[in-house]
C-alpha atoms as a PDB file:
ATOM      1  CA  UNK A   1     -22.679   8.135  31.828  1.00  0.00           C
ATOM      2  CA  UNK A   2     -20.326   6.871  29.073  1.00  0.00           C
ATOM      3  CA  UNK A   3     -20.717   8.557  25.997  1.00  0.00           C
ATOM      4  CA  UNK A   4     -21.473   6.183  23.018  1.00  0.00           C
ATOM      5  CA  UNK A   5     -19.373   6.792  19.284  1.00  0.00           C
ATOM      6  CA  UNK A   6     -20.041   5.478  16.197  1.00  0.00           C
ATOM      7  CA  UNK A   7     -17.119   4.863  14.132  1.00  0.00           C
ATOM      8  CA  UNK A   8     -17.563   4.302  10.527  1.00  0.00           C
ATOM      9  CA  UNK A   9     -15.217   3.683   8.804  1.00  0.00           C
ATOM     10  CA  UNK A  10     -14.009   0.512   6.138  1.00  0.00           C
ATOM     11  CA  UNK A  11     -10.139   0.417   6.606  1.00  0.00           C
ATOM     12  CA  UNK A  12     -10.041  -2.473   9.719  1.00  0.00           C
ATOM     13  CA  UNK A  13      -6.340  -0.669  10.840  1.00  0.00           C
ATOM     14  CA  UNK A  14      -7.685   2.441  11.339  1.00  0.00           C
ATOM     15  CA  UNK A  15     -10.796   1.270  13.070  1.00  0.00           C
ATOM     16  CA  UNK A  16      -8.749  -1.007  15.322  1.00  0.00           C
ATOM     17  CA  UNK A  17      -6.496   2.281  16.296  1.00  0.00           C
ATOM     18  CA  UNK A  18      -9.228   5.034  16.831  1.00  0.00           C
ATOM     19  CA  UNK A  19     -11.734   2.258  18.500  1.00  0.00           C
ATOM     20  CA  UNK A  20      -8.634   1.511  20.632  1.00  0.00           C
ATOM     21  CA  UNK A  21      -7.956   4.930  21.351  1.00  0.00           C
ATOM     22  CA  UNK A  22     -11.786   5.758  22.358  1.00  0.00           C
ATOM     23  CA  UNK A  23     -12.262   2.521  24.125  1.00  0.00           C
ATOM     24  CA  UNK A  24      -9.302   3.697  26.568  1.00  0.00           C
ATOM     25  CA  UNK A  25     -10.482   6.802  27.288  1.00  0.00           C
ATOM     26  CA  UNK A  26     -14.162   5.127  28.475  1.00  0.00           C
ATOM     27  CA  UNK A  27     -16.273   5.767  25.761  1.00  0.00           C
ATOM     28  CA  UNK A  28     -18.613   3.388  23.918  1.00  0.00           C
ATOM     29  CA  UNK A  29     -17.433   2.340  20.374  1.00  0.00           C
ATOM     30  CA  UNK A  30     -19.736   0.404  17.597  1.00  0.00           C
ATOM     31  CA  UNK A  31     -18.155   0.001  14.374  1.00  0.00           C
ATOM     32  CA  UNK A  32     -20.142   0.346  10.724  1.00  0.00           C
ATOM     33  CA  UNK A  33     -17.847  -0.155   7.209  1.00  0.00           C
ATOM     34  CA  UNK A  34     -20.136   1.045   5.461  1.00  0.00           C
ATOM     35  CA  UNK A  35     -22.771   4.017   4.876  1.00  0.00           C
ATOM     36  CA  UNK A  36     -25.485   1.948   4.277  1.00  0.00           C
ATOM     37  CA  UNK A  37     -24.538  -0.026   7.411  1.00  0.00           C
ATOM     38  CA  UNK A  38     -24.113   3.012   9.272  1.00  0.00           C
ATOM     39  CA  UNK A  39     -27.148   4.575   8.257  1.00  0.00           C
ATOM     40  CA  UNK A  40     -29.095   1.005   9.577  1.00  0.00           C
ATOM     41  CA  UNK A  41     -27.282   1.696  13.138  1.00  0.00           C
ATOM     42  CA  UNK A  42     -27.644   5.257  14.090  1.00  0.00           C
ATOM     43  CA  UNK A  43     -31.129   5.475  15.204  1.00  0.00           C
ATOM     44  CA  UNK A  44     -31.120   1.992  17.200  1.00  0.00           C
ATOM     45  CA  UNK A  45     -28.169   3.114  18.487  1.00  0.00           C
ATOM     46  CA  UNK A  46     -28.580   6.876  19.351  1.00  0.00           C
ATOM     47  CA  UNK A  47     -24.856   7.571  19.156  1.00  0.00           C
ATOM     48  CA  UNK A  48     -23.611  10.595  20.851  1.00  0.00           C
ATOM     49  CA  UNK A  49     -21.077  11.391  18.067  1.00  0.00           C
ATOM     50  CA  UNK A  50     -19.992   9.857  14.842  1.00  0.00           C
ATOM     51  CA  UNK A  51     -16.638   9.462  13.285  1.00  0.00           C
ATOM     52  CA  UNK A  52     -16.505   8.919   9.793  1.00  0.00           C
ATOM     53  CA  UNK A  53     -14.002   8.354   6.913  1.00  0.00           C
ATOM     54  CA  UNK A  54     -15.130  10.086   3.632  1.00  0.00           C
ATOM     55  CA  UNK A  55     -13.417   7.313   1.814  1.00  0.00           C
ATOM     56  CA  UNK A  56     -16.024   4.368   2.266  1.00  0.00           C
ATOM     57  CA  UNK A  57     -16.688   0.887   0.565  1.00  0.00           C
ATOM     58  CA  UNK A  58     -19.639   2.316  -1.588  1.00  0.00           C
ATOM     59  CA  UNK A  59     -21.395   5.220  -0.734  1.00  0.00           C
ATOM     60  CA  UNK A  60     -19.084   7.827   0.289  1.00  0.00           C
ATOM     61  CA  UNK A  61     -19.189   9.360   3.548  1.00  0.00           C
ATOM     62  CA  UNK A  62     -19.662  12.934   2.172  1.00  0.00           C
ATOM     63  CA  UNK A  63     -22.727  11.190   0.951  1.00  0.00           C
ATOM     64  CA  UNK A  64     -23.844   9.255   4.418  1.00  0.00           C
ATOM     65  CA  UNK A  65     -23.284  13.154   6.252  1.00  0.00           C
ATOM     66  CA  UNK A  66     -26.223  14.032   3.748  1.00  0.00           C
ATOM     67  CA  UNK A  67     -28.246  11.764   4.711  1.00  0.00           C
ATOM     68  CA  UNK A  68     -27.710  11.956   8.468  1.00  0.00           C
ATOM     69  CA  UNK A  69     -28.585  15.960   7.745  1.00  0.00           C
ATOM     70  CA  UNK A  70     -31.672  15.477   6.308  1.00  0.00           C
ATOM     71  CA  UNK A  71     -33.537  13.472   9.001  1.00  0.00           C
ATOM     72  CA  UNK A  72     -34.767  15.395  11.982  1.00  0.00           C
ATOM     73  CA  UNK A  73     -33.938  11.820  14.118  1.00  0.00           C
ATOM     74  CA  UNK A  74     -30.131  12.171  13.529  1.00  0.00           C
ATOM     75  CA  UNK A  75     -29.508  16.392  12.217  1.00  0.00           C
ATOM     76  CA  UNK A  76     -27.968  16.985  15.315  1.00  0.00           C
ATOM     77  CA  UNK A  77     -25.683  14.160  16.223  1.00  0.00           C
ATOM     78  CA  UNK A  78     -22.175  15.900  16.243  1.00  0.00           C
ATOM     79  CA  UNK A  79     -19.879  14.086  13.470  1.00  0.00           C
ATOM     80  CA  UNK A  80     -16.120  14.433  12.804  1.00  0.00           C
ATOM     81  CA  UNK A  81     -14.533  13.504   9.653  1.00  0.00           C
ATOM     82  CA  UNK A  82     -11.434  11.312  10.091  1.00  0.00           C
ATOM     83  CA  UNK A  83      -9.249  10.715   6.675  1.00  0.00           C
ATOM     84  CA  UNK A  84      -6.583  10.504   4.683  1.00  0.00           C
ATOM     85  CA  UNK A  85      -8.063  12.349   1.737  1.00  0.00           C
ATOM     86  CA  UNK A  86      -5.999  15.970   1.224  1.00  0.00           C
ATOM     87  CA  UNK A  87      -6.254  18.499   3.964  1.00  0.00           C
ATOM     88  CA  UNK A  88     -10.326  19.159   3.966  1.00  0.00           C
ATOM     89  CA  UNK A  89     -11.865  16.698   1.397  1.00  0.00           C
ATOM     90  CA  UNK A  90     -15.008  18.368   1.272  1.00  0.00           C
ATOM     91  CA  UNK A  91     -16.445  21.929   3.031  1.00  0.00           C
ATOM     92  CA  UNK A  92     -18.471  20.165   5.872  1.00  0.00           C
ATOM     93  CA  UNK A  93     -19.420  23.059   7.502  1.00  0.00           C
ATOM     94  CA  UNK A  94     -17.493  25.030  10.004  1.00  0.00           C
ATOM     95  CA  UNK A  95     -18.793  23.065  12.586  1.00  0.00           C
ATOM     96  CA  UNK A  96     -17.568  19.546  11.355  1.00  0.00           C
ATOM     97  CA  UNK A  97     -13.625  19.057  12.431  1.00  0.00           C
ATOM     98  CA  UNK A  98     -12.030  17.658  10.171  1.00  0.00           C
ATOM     99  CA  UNK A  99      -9.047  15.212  11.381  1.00  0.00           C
ATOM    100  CA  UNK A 100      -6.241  12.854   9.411  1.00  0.00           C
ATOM    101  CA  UNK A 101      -6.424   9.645  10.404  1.00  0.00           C
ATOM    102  CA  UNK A 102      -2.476   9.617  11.497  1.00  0.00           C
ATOM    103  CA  UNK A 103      -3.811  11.921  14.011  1.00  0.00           C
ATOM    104  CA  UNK A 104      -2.736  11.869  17.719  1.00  0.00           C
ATOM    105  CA  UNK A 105      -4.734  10.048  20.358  1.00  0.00           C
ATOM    106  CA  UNK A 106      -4.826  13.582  22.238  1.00  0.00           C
ATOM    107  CA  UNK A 107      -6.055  15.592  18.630  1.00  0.00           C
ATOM    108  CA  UNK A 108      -8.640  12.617  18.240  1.00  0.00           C
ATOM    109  CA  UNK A 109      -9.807  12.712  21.954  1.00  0.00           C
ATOM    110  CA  UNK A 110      -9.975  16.617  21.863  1.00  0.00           C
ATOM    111  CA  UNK A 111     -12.282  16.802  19.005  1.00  0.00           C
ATOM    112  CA  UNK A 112     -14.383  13.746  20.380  1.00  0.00           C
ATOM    113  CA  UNK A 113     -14.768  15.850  23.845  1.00  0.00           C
ATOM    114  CA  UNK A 114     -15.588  18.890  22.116  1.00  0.00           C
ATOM    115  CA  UNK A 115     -18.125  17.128  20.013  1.00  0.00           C
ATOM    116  CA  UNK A 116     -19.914  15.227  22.921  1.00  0.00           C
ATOM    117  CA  UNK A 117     -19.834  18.299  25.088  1.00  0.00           C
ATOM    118  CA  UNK A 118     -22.282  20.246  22.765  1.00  0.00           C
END
């Protein structure tokens, strides 16, 4: 079964690339630019993995990752930060890679896998 990714994220050059790069490798992309958009999608759409930018058009993504922690609906849905903010923006967790969005195709994919595999 394809594996559905959320990728929010409010720079349209980087979504084009990573949705491009996802898309080829089969998976499901649907694109959010914001948090508050993103936050309205994830539990209609029951993503298997989301992809965020900390660096959003309002609320920040460091703040959206919050909010997906504290509800028991979305906790568990894997996320990987993708960004061009310094090396690790914010402590995440170990569990949270944390990617630059000049990234390969292959780094992106690898994390994605990893992510959806759990």
């Amino acid at each position: 079964m394809q594996k559905h990714i959320l990728l929010v994220d409010s720079d349209a050059a980087s979504q084009n690339r990573i949705s491009q790069v996802l898309r080829q490798s089969n998976y499901q992309v649907s694109v959010a630019c914001s948090c508050d958009e993103s936050l309205n999608m994830v539990n209609d759409l029951k993503p298997d993995c989301i992809i965020f930018d900390v660096d959003l058009e309002g609320t920040s993504g460091t703040i959206m990752y919050s909010r997906l922690r504290r509800h028991s609906q979305t906790r568990d849905i894997p996320a990987i930060v993708c960004t061009d903010v310094g090396p690790r923006p914010v402590c995440f967790g170990t569990g949270v890679p944390v990617l630059n969005k000049n990234c390969s195709g292959e780094t992106l994919l690898g994390a994605v896998s990893a992510a959806v595999a759990c």
